[in-house]
C-alpha atoms as a PDB file:
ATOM      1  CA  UNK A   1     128.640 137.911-118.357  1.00  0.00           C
ATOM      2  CA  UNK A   2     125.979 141.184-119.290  1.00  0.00           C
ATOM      3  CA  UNK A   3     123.047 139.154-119.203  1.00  0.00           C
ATOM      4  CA  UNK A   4     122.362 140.214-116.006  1.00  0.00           C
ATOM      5  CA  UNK A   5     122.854 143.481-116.746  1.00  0.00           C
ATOM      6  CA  UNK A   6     120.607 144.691-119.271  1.00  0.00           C
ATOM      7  CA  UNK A   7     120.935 148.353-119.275  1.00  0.00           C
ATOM      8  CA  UNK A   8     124.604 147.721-119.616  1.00  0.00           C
ATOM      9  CA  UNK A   9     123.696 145.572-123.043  1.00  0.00           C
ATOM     10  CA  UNK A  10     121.673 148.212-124.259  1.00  0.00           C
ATOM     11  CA  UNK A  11     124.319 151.164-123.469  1.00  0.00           C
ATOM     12  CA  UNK A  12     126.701 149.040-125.487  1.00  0.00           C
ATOM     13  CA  UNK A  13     124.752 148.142-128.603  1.00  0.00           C
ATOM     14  CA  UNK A  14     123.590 152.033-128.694  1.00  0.00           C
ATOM     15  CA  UNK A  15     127.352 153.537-128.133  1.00  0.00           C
ATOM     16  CA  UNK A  16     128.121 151.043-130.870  1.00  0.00           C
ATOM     17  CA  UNK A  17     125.410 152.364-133.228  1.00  0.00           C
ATOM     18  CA  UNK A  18     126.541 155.979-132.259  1.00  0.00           C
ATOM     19  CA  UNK A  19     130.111 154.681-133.312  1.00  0.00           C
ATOM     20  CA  UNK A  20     128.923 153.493-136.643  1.00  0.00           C
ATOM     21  CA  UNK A  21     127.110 157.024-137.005  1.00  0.00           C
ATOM     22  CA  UNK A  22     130.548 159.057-136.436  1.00  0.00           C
ATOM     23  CA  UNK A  23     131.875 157.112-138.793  1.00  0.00           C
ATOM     24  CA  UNK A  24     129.199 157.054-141.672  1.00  0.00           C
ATOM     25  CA  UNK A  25     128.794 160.767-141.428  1.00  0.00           C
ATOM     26  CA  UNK A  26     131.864 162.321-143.187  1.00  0.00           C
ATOM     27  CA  UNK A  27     131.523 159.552-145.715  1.00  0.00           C
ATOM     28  CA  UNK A  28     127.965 161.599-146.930  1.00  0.00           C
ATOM     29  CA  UNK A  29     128.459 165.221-146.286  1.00  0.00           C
ATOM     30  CA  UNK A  30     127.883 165.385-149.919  1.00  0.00           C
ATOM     31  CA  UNK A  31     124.634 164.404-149.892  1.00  0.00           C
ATOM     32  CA  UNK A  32     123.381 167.458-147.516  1.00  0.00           C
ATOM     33  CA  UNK A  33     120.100 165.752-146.496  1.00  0.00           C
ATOM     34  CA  UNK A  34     121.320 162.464-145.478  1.00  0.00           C
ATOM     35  CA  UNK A  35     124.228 164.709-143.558  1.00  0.00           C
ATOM     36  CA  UNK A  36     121.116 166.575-141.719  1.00  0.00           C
ATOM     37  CA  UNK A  37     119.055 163.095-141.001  1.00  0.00           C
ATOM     38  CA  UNK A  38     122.311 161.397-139.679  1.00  0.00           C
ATOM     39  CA  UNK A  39     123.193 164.704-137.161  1.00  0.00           C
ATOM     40  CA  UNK A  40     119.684 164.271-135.903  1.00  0.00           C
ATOM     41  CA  UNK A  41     120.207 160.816-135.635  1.00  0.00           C
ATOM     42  CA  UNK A  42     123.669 161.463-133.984  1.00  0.00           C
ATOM     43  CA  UNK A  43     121.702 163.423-130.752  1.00  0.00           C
ATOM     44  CA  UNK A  44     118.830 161.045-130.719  1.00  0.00           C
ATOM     45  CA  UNK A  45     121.293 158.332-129.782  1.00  0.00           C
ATOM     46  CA  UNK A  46     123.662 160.227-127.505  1.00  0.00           C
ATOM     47  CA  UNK A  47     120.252 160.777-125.433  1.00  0.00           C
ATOM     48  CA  UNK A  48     119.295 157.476-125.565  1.00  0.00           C
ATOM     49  CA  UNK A  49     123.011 156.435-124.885  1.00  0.00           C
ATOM     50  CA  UNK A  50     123.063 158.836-121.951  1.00  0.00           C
ATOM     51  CA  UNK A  51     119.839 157.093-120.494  1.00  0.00           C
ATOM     52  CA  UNK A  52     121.347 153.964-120.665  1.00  0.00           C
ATOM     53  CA  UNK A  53     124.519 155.038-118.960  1.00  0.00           C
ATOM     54  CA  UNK A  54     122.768 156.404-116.390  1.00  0.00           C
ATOM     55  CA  UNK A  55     120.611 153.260-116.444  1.00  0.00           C
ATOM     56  CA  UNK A  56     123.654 151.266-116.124  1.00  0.00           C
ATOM     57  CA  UNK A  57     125.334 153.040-112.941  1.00  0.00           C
ATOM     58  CA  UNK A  58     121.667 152.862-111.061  1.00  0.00           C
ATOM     59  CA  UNK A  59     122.616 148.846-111.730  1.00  0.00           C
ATOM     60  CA  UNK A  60     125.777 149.371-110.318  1.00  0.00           C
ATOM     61  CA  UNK A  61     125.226 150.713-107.237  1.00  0.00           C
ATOM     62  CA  UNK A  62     122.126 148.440-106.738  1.00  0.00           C
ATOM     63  CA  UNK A  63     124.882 145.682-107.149  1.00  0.00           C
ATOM     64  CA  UNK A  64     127.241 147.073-104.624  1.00  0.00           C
ATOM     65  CA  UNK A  65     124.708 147.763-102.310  1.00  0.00           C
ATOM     66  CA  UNK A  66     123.307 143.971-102.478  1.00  0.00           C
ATOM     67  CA  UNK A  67     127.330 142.869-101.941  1.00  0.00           C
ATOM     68  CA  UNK A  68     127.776 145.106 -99.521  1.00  0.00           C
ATOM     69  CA  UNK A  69     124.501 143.599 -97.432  1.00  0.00           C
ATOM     70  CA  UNK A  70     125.592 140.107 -98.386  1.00  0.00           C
ATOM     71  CA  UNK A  71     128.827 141.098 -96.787  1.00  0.00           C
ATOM     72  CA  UNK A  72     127.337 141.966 -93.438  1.00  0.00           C
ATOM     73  CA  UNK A  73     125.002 139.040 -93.467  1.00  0.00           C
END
C-alpha cells in the first residue's frame, strides 16, 4: 500500500526508531554518556522525522491535486 509513497515509508521507519529511542533512554540514565549520545540522537531523528513528515504531506497534496485533475478530466 506505501510503496508508492516513499517519504511516508521513511517517516514511519524513523518515528519508529525515535519510538525505540524514548524507550531505551530511561533504561541507561545510569550510564551518563550513553544518556547524552542517545538525547543527541533523540533530536537528530525528530529533525529527520520532521523532514519526512513534511516530505510526506508535499506527497499528499501532490496526490489530491492529481485526483482532483483526474476528476475534471
Amino acid at each position: 500500500m506505501l510503496k508508492a509513497y516513499p517519504a511516508t515509508q521513511l517517516f514511519l521507519l524513523w518515528l519508529v526508531i525515535l519510538i525505540l529511542l524514548v524507550f531505551i533512554t530511561p533504561l541507561l540514565t545510569e550510564w551518563h554518556y550513553f544518556s547524552t549520545l542517545l538525547n543527541s540522537l533523540k533530536f537528530i531523528v525528530k529533525v529527520i522525522c520532521g523532514f519526512f513528515l513534511v516530505c510526506t504531506l508535499i506527497e499528499l497534496k501532490e496526490l489530491m491535486h492529481s485526483r482532483k485533475q483526474k476528476h475534471f478530466h
